[in-house]
N, C-alpha and C. Protein backbone atom coordinates (compact mmCIF):
# COMPACT_ATOMS: atom_id res chain seq x y z
N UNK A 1 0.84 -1.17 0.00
CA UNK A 1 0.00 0.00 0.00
C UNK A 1 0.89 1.24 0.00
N UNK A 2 0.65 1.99 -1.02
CA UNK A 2 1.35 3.40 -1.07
C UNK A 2 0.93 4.64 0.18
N UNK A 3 1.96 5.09 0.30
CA UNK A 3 1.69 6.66 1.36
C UNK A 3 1.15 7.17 0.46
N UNK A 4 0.35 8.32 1.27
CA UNK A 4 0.26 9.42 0.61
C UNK A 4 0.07 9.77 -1.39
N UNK A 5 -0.41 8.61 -1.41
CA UNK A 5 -0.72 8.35 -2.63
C UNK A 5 1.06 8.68 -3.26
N UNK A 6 1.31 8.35 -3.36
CA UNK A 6 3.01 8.54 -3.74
C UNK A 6 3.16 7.21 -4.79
N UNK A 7 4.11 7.41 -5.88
CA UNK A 7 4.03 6.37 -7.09
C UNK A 7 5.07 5.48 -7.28
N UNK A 8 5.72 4.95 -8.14
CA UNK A 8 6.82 5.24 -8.61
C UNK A 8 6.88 5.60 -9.90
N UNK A 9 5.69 5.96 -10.94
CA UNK A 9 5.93 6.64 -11.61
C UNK A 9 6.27 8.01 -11.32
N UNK A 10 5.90 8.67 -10.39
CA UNK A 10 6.25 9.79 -10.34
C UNK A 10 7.59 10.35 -10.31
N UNK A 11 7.88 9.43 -9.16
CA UNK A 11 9.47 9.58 -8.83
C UNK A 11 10.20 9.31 -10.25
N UNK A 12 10.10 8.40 -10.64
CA UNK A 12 10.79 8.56 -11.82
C UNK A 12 10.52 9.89 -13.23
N UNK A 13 9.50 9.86 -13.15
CA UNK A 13 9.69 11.65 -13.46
C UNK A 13 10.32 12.56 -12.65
N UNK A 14 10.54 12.88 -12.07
CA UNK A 14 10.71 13.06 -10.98
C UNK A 14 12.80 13.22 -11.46
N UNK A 15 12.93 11.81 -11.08
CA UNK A 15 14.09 11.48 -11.67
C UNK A 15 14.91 12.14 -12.90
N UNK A 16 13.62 11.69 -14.00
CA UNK A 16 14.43 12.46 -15.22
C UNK A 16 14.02 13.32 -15.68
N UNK A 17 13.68 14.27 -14.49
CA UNK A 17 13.88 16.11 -14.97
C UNK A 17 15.08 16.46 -14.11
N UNK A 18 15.76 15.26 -12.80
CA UNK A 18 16.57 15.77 -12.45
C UNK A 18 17.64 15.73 -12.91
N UNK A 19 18.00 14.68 -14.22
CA UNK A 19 18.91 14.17 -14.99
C UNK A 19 18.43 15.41 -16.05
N UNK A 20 17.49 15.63 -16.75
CA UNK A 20 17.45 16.79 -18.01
C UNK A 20 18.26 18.21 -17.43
N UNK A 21 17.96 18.29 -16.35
CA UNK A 21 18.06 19.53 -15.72
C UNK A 21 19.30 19.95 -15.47
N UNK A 22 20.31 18.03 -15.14
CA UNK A 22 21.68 18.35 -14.33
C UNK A 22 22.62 17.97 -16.24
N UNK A 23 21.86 17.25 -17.02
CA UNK A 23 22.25 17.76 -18.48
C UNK A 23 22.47 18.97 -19.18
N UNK A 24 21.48 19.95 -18.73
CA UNK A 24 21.15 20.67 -19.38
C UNK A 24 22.59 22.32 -18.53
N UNK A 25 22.53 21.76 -16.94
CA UNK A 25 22.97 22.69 -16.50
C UNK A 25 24.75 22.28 -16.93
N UNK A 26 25.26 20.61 -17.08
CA UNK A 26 26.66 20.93 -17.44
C UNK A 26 26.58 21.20 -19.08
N UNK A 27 25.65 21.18 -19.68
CA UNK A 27 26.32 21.67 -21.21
C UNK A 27 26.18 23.04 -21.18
N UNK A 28 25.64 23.87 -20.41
CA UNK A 28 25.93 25.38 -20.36
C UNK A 28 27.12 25.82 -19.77
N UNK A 29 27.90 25.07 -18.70
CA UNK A 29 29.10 24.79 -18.25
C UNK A 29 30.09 24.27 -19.22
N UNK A 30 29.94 23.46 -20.30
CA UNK A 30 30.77 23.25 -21.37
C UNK A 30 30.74 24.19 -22.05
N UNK A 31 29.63 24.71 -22.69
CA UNK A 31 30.08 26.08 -23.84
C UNK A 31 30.42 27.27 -23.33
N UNK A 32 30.03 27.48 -21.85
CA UNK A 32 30.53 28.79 -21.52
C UNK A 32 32.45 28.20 -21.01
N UNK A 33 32.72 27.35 -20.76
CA UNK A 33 34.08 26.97 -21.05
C UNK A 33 34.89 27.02 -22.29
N UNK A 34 34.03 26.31 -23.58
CA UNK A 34 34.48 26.62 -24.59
C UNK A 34 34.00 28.08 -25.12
N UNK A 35 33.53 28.76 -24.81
CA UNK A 35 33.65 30.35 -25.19
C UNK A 35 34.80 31.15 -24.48
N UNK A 36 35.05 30.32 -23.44
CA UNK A 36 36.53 31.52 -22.77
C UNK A 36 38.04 30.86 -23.32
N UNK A 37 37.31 29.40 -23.83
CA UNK A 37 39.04 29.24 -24.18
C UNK A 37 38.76 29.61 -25.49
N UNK A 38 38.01 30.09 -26.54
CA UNK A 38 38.30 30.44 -27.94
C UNK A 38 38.20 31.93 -27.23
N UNK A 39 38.00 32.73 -27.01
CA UNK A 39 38.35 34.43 -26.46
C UNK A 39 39.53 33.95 -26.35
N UNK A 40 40.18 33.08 -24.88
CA UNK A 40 41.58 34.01 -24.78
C UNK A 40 42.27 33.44 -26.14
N UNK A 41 42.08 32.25 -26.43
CA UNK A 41 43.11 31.54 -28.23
C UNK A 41 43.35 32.98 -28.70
N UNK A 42 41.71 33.53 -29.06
CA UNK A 42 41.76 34.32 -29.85
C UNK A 42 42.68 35.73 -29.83
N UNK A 43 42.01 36.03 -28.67
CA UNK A 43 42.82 37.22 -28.03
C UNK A 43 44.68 37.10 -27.80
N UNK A 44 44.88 36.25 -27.44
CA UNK A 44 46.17 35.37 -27.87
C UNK A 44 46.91 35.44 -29.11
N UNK A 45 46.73 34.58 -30.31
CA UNK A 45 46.88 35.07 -31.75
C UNK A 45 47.05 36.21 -31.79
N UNK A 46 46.41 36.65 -31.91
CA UNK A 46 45.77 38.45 -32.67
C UNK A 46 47.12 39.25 -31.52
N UNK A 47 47.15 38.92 -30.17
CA UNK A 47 48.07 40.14 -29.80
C UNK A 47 49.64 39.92 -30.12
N UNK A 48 49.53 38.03 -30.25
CA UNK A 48 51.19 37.78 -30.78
C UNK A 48 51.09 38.64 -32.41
N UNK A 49 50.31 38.30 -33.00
CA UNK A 49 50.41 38.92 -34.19
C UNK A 49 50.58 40.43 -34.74
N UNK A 50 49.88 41.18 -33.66
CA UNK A 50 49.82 42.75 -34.08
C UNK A 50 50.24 43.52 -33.11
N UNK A 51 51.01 42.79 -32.04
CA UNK A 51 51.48 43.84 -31.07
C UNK A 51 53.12 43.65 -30.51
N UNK A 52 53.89 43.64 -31.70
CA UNK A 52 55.40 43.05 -31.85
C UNK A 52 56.28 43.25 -30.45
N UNK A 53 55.81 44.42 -29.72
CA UNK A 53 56.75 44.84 -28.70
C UNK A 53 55.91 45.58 -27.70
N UNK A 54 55.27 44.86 -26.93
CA UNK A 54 54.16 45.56 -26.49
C UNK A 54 55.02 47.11 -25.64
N UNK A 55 54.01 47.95 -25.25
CA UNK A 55 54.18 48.74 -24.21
C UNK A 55 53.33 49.29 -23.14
N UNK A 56 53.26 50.09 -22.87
CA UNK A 56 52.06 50.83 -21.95
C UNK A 56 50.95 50.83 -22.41
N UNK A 57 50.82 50.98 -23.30
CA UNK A 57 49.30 51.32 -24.40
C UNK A 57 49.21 50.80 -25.26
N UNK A 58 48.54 50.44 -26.37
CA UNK A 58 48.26 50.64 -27.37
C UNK A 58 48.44 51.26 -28.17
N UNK A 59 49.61 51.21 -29.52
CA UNK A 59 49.16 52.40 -30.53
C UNK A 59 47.91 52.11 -31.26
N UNK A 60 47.85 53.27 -32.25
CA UNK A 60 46.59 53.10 -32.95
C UNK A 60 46.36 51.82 -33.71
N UNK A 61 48.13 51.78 -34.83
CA UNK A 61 47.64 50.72 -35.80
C UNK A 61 47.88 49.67 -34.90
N UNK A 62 48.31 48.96 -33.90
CA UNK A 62 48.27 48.13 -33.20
C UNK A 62 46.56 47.72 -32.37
N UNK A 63 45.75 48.58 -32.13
CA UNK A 63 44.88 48.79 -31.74
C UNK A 63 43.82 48.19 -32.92
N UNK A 64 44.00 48.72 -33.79
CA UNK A 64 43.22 48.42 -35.72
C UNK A 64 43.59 46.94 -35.74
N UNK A 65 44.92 46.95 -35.58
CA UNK A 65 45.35 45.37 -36.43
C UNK A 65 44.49 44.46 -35.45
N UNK A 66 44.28 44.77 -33.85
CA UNK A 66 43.95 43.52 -33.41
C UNK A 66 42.63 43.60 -33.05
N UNK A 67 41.57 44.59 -33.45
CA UNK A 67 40.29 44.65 -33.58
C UNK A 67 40.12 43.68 -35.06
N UNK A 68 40.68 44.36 -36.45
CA UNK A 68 40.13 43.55 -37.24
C UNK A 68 40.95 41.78 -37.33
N UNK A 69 42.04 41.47 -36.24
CA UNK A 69 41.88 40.00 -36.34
C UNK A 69 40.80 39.55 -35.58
N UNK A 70 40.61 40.27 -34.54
CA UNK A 70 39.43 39.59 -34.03
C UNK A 70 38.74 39.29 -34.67
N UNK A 71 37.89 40.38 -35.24
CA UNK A 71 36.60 40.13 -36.10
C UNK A 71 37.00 38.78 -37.01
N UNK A 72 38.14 39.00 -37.99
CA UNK A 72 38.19 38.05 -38.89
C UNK A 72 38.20 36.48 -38.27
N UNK A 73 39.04 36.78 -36.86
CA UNK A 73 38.62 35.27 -36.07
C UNK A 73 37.66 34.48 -36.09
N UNK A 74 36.43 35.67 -35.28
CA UNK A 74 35.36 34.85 -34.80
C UNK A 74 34.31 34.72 -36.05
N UNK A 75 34.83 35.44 -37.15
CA UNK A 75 33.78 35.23 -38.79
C UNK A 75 34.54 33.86 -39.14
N UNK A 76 35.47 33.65 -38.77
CA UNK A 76 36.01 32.21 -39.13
C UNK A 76 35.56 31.47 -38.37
N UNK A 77 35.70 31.74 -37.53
CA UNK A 77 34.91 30.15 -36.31
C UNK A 77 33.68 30.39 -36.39
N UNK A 78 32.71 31.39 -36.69
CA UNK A 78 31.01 31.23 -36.93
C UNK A 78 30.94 30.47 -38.37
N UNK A 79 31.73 30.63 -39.29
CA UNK A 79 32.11 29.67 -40.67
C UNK A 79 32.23 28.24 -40.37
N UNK A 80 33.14 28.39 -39.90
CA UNK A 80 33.50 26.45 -39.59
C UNK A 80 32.68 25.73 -38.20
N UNK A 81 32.11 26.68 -37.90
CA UNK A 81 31.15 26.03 -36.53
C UNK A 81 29.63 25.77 -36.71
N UNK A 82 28.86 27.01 -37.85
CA UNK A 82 27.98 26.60 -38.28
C UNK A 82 28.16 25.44 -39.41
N UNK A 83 29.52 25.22 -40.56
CA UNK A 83 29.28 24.52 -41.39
C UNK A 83 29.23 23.00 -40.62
N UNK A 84 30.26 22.94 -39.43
CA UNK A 84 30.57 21.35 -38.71
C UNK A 84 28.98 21.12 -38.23
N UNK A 85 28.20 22.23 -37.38
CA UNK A 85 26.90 21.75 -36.92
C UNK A 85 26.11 21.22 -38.19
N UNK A 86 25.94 21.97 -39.29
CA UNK A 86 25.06 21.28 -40.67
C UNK A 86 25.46 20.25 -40.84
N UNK A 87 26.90 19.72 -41.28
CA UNK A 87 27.14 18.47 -41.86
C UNK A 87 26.60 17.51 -40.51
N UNK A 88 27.18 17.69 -39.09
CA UNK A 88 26.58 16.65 -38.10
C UNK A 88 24.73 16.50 -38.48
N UNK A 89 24.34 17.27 -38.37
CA UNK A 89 22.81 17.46 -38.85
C UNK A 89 22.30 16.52 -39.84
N UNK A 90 23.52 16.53 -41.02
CA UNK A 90 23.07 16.11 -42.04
C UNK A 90 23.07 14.45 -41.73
N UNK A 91 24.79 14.29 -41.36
CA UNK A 91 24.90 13.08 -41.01
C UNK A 91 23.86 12.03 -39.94
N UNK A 92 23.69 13.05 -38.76
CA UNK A 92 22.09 12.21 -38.04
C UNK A 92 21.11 11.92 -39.13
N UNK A 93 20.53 13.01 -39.96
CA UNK A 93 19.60 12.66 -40.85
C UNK A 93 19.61 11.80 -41.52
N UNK A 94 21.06 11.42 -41.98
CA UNK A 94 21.03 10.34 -43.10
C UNK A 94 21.40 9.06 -42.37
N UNK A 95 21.90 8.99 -40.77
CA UNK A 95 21.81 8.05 -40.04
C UNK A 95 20.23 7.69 -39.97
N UNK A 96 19.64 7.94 -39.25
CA UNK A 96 17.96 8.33 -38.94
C UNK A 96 17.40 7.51 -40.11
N UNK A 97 17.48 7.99 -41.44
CA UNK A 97 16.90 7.44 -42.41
C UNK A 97 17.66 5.77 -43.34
N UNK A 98 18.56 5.71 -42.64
CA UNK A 98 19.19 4.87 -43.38
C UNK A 98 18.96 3.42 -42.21
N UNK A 99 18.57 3.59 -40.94
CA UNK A 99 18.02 2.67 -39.71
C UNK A 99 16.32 3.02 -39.76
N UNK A 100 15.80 3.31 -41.08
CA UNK A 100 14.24 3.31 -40.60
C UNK A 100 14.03 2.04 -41.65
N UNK A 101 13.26 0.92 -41.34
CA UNK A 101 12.83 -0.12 -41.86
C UNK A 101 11.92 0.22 -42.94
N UNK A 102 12.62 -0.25 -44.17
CA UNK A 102 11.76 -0.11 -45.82
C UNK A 102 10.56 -1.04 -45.80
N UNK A 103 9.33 0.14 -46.10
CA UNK A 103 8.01 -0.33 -45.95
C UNK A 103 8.08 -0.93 -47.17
């Protein structure tokens, strides 16, 4: 006889919202990890590249050069990050369809 009307279906819902939830909270912990290690990469590159001898400041064209590597950085990694997500996409799809049983 159950308490309190209590299940075990419930609990197991119960269960796996606490598993969706503790999923959901480390893959926001993975990309906000992988967003600080492509910043500093990035930021990295770009200052070995355009800032030969650093000093106190910034000059200007030093300042220019490593604004537009940035940009050109992260237009490269939105390039190769959206194209890798499509092809995975594609590839599930054509997994998906290639394991569905011919009527």
């Amino acid at each position: 006889m159950e308490l309190f009307g209590s299940s075990k279906p419930a609990a197991a819902a119960s269960s796996t919202e606490t598993k969706d939830a503790l999923k959901q909270r480390v893959a926001a912990e993975v990309a906000m990890a992988n967003a600080q290690q492509l910043i500093s990469k990035a930021t990295e590159k770009c200052y070995l590249k355009c800032v030969p001898s650093p000093g106190a400041s910034f000059s200007s064209k030093e300042q220019t050069c490593t604004e537009r590597c940035l940009e050109r950085y992260f237009e490269a990694f939105n390039i190769v990050s959206s194209t890798y997500v499509r092809r995975v996409a594609a590839e599930r799809q054509a997994g998906a369809l290639a394991t569905e049983p011919i009527a």
